[in-house]
C-alpha atoms as a PDB file:
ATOM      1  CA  UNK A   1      17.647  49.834 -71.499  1.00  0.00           C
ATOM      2  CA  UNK A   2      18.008  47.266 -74.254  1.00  0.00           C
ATOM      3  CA  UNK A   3      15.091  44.685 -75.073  1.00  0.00           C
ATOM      4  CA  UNK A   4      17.611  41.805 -73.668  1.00  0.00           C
ATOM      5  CA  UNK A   5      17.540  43.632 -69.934  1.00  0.00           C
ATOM      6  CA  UNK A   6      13.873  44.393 -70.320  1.00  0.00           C
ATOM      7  CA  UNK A   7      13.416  40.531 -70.455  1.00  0.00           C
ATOM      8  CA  UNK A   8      15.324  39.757 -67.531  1.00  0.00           C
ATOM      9  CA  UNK A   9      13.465  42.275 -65.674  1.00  0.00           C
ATOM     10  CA  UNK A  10      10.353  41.251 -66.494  1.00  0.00           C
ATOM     11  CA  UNK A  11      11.269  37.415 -66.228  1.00  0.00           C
ATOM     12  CA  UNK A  12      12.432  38.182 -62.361  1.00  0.00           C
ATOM     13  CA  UNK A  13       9.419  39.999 -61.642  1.00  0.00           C
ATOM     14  CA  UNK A  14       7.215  37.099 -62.283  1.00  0.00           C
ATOM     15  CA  UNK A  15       9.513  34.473 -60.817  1.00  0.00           C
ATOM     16  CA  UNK A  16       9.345  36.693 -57.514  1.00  0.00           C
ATOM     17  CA  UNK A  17       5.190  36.455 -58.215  1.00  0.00           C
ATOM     18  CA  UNK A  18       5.526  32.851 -58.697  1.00  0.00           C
ATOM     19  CA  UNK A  19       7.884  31.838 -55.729  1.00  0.00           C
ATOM     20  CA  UNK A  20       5.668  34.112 -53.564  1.00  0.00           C
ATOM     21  CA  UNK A  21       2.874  32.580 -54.491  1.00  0.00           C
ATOM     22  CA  UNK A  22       4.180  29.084 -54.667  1.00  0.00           C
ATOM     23  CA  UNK A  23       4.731  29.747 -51.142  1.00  0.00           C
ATOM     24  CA  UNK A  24       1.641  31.369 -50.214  1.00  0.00           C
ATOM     25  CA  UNK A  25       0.310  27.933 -51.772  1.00  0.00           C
ATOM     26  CA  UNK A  26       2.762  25.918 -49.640  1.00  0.00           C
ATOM     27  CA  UNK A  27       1.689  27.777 -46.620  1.00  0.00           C
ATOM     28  CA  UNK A  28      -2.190  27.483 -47.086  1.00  0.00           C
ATOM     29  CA  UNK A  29      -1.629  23.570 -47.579  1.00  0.00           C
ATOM     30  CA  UNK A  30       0.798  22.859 -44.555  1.00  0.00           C
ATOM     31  CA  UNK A  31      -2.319  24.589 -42.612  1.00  0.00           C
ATOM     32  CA  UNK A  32      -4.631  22.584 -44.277  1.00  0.00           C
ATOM     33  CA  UNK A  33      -2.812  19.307 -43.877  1.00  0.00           C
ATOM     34  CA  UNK A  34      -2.682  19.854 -40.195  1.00  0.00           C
ATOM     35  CA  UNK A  35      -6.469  20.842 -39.743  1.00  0.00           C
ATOM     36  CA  UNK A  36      -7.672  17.868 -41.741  1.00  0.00           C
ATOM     37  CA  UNK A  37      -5.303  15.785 -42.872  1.00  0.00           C
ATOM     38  CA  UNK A  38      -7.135  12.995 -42.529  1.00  0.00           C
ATOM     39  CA  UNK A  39      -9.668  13.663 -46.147  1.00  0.00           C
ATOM     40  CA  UNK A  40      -6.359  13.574 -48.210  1.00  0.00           C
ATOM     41  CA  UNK A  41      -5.447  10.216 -46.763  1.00  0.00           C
ATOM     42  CA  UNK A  42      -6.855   7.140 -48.609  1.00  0.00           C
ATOM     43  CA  UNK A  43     -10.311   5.864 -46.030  1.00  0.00           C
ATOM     44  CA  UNK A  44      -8.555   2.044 -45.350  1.00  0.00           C
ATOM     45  CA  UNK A  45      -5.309   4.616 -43.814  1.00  0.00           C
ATOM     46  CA  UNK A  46      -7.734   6.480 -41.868  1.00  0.00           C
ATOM     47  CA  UNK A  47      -9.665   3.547 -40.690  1.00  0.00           C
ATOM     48  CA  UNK A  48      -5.780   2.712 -39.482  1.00  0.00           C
ATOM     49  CA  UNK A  49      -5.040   5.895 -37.895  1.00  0.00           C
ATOM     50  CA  UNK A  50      -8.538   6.436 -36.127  1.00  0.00           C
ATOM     51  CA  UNK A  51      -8.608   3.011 -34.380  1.00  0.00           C
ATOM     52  CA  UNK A  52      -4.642   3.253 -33.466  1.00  0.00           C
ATOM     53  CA  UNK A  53      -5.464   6.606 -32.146  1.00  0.00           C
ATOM     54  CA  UNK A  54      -8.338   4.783 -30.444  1.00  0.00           C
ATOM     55  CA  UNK A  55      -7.070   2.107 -28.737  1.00  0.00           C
ATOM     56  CA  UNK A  56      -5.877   2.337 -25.150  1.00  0.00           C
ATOM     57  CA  UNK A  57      -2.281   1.124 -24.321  1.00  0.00           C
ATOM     58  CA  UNK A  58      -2.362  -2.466 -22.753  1.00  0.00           C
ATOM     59  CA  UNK A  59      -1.035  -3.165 -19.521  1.00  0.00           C
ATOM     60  CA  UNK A  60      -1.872  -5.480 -16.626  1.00  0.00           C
ATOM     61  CA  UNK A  61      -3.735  -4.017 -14.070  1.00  0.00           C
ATOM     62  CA  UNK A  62      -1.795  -3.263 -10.766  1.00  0.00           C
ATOM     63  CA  UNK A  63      -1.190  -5.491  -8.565  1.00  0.00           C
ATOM     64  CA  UNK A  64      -2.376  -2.801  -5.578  1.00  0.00           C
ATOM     65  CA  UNK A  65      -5.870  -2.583  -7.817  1.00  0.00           C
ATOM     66  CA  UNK A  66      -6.364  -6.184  -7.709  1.00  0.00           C
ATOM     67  CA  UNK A  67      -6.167  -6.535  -3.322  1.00  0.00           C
ATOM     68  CA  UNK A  68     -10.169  -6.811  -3.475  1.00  0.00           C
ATOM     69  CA  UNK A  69     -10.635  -9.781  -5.700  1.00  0.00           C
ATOM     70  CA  UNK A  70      -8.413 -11.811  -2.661  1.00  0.00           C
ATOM     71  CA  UNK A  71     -10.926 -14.162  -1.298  1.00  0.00           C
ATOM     72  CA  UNK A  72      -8.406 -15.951   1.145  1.00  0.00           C
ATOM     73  CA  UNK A  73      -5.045 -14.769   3.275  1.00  0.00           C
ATOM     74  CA  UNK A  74      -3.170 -17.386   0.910  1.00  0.00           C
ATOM     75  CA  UNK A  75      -4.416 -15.739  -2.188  1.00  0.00           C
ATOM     76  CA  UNK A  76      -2.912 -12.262  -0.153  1.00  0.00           C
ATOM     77  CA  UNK A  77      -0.136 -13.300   0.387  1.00  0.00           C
ATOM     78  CA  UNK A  78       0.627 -14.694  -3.270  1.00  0.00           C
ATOM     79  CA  UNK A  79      -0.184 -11.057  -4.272  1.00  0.00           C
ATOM     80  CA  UNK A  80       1.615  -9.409  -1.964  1.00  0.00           C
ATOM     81  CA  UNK A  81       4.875 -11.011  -3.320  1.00  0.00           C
ATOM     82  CA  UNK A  82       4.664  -9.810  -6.255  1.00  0.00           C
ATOM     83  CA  UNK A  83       3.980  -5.940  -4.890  1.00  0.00           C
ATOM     84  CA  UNK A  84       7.133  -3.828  -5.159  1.00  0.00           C
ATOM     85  CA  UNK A  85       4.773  -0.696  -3.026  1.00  0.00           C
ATOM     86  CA  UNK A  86       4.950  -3.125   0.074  1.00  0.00           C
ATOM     87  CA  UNK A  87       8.711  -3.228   0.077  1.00  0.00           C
ATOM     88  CA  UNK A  88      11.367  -0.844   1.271  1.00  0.00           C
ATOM     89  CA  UNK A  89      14.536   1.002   0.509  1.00  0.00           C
ATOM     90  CA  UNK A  90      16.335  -1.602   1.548  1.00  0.00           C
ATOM     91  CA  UNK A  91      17.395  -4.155  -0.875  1.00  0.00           C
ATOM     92  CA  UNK A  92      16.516  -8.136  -0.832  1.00  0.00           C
ATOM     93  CA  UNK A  93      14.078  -8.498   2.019  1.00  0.00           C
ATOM     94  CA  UNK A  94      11.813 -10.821   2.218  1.00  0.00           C
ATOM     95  CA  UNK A  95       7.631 -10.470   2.837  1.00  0.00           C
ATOM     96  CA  UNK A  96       6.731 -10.880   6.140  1.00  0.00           C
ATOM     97  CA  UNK A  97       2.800 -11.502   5.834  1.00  0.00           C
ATOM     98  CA  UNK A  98       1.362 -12.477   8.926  1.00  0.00           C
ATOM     99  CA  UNK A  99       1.557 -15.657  11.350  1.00  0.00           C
ATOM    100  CA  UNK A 100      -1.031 -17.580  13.148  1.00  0.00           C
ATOM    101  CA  UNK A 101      -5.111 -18.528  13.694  1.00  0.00           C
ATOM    102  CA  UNK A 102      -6.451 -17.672  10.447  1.00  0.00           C
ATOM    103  CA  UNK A 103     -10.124 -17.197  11.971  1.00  0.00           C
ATOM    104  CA  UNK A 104      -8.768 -15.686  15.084  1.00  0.00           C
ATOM    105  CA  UNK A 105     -10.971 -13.225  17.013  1.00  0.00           C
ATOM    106  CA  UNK A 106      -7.776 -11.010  17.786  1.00  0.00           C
ATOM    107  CA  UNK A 107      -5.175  -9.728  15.802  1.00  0.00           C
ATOM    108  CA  UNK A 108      -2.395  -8.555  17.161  1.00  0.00           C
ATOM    109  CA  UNK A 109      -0.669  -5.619  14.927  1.00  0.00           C
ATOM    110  CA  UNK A 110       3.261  -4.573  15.406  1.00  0.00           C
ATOM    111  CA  UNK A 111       5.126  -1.915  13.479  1.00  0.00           C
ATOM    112  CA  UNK A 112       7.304  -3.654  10.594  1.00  0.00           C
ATOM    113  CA  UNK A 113       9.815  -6.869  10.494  1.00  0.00           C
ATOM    114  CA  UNK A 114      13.466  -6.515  12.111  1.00  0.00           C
ATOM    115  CA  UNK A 115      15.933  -8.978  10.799  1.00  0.00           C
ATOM    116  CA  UNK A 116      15.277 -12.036  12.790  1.00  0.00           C
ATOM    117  CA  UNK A 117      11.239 -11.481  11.319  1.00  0.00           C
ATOM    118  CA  UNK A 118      12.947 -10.703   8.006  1.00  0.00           C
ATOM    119  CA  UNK A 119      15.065 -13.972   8.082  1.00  0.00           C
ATOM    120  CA  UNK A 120      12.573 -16.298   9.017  1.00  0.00           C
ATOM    121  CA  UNK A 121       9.735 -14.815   6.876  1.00  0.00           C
ATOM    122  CA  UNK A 122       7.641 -14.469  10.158  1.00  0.00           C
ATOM    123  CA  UNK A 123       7.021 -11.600  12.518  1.00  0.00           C
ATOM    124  CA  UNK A 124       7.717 -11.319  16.076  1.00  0.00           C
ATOM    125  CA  UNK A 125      10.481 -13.916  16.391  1.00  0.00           C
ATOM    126  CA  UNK A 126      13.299 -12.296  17.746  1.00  0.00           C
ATOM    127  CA  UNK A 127      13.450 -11.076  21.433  1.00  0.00           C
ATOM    128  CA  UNK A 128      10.523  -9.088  21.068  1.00  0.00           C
ATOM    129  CA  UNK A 129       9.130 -11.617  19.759  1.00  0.00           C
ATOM    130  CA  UNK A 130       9.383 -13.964  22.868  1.00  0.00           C
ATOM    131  CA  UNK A 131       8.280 -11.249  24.800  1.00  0.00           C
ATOM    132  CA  UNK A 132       5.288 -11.389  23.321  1.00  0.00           C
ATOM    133  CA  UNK A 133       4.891 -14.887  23.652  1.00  0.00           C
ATOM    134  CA  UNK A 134       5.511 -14.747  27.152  1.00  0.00           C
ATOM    135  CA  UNK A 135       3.166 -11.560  28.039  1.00  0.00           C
ATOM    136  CA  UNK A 136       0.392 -13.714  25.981  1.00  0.00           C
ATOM    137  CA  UNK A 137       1.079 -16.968  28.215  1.00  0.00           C
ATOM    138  CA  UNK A 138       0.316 -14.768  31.065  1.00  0.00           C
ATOM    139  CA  UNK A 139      -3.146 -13.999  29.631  1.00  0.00           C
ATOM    140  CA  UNK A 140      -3.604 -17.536  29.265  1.00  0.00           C
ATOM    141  CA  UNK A 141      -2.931 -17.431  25.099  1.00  0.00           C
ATOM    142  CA  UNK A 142      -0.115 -18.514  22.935  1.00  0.00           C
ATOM    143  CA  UNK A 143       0.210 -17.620  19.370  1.00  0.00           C
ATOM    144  CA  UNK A 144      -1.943 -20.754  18.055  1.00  0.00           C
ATOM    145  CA  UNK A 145      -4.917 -18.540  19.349  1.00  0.00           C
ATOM    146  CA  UNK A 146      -4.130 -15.130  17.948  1.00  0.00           C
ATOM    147  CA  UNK A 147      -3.346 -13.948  14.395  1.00  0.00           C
ATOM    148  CA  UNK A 148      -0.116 -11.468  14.295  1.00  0.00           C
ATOM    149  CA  UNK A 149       0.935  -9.176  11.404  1.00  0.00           C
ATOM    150  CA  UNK A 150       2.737  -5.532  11.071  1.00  0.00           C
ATOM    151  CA  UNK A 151       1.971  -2.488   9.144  1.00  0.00           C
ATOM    152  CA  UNK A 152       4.740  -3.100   6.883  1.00  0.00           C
ATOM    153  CA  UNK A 153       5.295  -6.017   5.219  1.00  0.00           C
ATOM    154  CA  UNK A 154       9.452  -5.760   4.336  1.00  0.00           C
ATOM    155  CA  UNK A 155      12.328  -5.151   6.980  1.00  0.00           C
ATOM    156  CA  UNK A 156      13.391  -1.213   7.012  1.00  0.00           C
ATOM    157  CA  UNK A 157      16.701  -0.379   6.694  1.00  0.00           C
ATOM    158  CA  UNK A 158      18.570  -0.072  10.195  1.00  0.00           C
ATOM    159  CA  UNK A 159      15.079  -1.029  12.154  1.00  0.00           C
ATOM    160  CA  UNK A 160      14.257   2.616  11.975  1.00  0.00           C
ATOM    161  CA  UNK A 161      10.616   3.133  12.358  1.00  0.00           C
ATOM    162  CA  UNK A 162       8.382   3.196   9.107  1.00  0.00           C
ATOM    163  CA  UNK A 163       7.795   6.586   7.156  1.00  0.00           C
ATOM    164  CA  UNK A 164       4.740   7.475   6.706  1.00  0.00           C
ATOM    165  CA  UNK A 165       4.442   6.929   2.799  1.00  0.00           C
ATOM    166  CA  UNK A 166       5.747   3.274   3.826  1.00  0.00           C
ATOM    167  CA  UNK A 167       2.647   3.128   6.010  1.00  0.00           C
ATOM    168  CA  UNK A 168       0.150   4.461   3.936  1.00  0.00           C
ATOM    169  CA  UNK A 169       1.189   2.079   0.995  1.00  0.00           C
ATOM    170  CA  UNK A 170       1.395  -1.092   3.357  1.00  0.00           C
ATOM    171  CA  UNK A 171      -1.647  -0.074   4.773  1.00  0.00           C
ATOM    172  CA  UNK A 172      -4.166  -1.529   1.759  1.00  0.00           C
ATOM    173  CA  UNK A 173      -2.847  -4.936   2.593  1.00  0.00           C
ATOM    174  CA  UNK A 174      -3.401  -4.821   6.086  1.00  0.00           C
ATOM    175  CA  UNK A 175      -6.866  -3.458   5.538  1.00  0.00           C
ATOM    176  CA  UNK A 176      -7.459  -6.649   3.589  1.00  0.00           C
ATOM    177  CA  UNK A 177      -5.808  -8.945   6.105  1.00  0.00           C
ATOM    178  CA  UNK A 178      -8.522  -7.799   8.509  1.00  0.00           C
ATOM    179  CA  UNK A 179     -11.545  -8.072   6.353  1.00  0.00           C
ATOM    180  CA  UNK A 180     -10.707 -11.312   5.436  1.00  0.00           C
ATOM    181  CA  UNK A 181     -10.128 -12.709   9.194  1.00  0.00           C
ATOM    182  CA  UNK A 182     -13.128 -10.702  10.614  1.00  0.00           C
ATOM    183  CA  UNK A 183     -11.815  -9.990  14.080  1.00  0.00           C
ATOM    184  CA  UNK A 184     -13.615  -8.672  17.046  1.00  0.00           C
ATOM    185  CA  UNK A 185     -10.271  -7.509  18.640  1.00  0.00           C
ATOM    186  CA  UNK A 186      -7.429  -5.816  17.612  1.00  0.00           C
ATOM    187  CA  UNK A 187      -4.231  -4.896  19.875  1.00  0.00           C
ATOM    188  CA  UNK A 188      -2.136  -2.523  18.243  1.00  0.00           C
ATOM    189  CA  UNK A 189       1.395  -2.730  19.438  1.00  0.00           C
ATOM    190  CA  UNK A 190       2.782   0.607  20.040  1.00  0.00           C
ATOM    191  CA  UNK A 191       2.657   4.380  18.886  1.00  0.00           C
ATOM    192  CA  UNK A 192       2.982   3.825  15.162  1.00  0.00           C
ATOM    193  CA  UNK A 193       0.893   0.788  14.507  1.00  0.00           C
ATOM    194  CA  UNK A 194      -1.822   2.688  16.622  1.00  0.00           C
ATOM    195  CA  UNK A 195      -1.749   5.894  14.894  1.00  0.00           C
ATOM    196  CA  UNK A 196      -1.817   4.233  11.364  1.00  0.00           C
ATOM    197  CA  UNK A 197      -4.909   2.077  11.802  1.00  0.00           C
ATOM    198  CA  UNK A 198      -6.844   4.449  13.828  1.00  0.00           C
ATOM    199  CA  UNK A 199      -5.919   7.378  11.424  1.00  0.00           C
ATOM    200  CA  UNK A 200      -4.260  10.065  14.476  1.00  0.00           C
ATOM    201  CA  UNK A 201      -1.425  11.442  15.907  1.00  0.00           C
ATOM    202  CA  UNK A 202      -2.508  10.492  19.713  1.00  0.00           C
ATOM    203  CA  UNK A 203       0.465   9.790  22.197  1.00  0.00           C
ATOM    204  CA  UNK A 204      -0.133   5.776  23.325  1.00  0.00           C
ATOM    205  CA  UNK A 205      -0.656   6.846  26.630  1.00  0.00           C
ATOM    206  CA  UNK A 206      -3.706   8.465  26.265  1.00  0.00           C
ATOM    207  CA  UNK A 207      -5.142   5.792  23.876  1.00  0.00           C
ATOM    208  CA  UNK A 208      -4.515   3.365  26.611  1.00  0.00           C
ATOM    209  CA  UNK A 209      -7.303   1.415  28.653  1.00  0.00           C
ATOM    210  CA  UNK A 210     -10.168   1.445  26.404  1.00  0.00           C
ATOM    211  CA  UNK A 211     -11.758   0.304  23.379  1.00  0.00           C
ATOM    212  CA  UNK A 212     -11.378   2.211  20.051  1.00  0.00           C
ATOM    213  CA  UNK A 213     -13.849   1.709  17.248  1.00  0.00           C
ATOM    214  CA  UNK A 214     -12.161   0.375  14.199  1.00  0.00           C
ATOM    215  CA  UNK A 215     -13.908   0.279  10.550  1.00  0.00           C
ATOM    216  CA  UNK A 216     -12.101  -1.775   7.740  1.00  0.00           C
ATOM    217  CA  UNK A 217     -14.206  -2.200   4.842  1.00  0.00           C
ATOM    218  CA  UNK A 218     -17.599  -3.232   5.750  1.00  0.00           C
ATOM    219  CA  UNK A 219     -16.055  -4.975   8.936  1.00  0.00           C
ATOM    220  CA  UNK A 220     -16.409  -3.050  12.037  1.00  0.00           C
ATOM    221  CA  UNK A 221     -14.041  -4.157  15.349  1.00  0.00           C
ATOM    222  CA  UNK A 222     -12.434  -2.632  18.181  1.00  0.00           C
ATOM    223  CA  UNK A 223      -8.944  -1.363  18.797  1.00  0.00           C
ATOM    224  CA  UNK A 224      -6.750  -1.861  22.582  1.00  0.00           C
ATOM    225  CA  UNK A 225      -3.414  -0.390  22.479  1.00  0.00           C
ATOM    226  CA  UNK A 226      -0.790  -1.316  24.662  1.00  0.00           C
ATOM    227  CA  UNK A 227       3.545  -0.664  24.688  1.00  0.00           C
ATOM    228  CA  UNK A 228       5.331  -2.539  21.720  1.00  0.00           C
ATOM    229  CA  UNK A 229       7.438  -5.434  23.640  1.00  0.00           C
ATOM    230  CA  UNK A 230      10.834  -3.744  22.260  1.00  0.00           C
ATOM    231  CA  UNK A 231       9.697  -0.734  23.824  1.00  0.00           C
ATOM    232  CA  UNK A 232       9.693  -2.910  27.309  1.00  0.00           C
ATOM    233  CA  UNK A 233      13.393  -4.693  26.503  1.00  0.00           C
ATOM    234  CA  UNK A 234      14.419  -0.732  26.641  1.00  0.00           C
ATOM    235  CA  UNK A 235      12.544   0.732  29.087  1.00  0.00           C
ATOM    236  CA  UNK A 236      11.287  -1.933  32.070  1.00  0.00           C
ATOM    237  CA  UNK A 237       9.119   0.549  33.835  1.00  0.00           C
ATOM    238  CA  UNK A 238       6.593   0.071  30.857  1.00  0.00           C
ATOM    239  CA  UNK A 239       5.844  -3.535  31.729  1.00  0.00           C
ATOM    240  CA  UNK A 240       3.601  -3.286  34.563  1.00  0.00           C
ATOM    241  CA  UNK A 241       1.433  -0.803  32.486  1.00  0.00           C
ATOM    242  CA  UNK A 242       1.412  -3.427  29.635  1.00  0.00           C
ATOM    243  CA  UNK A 243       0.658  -6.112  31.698  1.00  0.00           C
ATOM    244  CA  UNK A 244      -2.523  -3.928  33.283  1.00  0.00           C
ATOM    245  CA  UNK A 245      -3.500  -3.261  29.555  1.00  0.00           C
ATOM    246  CA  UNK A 246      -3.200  -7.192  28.414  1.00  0.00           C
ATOM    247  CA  UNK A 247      -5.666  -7.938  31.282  1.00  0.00           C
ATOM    248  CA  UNK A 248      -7.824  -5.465  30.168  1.00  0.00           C
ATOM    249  CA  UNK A 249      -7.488  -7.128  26.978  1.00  0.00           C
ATOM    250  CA  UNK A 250      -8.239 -10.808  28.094  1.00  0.00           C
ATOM    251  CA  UNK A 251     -11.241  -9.789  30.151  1.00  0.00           C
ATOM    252  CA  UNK A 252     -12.952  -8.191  26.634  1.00  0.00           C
ATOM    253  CA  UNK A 253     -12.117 -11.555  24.692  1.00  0.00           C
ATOM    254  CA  UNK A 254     -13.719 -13.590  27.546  1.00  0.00           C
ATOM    255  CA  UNK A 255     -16.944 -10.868  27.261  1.00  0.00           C
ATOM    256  CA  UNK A 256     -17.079 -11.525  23.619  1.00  0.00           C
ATOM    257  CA  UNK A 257     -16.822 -15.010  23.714  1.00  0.00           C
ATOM    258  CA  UNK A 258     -14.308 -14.488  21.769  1.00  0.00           C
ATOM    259  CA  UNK A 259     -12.401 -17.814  19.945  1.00  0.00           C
ATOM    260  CA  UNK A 260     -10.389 -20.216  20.006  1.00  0.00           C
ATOM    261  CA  UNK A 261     -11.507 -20.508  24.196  1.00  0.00           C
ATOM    262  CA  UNK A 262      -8.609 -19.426  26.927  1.00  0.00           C
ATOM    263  CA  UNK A 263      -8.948 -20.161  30.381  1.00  0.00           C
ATOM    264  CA  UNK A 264     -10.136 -17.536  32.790  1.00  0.00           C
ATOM    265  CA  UNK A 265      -6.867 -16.311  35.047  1.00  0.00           C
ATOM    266  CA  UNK A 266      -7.170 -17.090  38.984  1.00  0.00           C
END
């Protein structure tokens, strides 16, 4: 071997050592860096990057979050506009709040808006609706006595009845609706609006004919049920049971004293 080919030898040898160790080097800083980066960074940068990593993302608080700090239905009802969980799958309808007495001593509480409710912005308008006008004229009430609201809020597509993750998120608001008009009554018109605000699965005849304690909040009431007036446009066998279970009804709100007066039937 001649002196030239020793040198190269010996010169790659130790730039093998060096690149190995160069990368050894590389290796033990990238480790380092990632373990505690922050000592080689100047302290005003760290400052920087310990109160960005600090601070919490802004964002407005939900309008579902804020249902408590309502203090009047109007306030409600400005809130609820602006709640996309109240609405449906179906596209443009409009909030259907609530109608009527504002300190009423019974609410009445249907299932969700059809299109007349969902065109006029007010439930129970349609045929239903003047059912229920004319089943509380028997009783002696018309609607300037009562308050009446749904579970749902928006119109669901084709009238089917509400899901139950539609009910559950409508639910708050009618919670709120109630605590804020402090009712001693509430008749639930049919199945579905009975089931959601008493929390069950009980068929509506058996929950019939009697009083069913009700807690909202700190508010404490009682809950009638009775047939939702569609149900009695379809079937006309069910109205002589509803009108047994609207009597029922009237001769509670006399036994509260319940208010605005009605007059005592014959």
């Amino acid at each position: 071997m001649t002196m030239s080919e020793n040198n190269g030898n010996t010169f790659e040898e130790h730039s093998s050592d060096l690149t190995s160790q160069l990368d050894r080097s590389i290796d033990i800083l990238r480790q380092e860096l990632e373990e505690f980066g922050d000592i080689y960074l100047p302290k005003q940068s760290v400052s920087t990057s310990n109160s960005q990593g600090n601070q919490q993302p802004s964002s407005s608080p939900s309008p579902m979050n804020t249902i408590d700090t309502c203090k009047t239905l109007d306030e409600l009802e400005a809130l609820a506009e602006t709640m996309d969980d109240l609405k449906t799958d179906l596209e443009g309808t409009r909030l259907v709040f609530g109608d009527g007495n504002p300190n009423a001593d019974l609410v009445i509480v249907g299932e969700a808006p059809g299109a007349n409710e969902d065109k006029e912005g007010i439930p129970f308008v349609g045929r239903a609706g003047k059912l229920l006008t004319d089943i509380l004229s028997a009783i002696h009430m018309d609607r300037s006595v009562v308050y009446i609201a749904n579970i749902l809020k928006h119109r669901p597509p084709e009238n089917r009845n509400p899901s139950e993750e539609e009910r559950q998120r409508s639910l708050p608001l009618l919670h709120k609706q109630l605590e804020l008009i402090q009712p001693k009554m509430v008749l639930c018109l049919g199945k579905v609006s009975a089931n959601t605000l008493l929390g069950n699965s009980t068929a509506l005849g058996e929950l019939r004919g009697e009083a069913h304690p009700l807690h909202v909040g700190t508010h404490q009431t009682e809950c009638w049920v009775t047939y939702h007036p569609a149900a009695l446009l379809r079937n006309p066998n069910w109205k002589r049971p509803t009108w047994e279970d609207v009597q029922l009804v009237q001769k509670r709100y006399l036994e509260l004293q319940c208010q605005p007066d009605i007059l005592q039937s014959s």
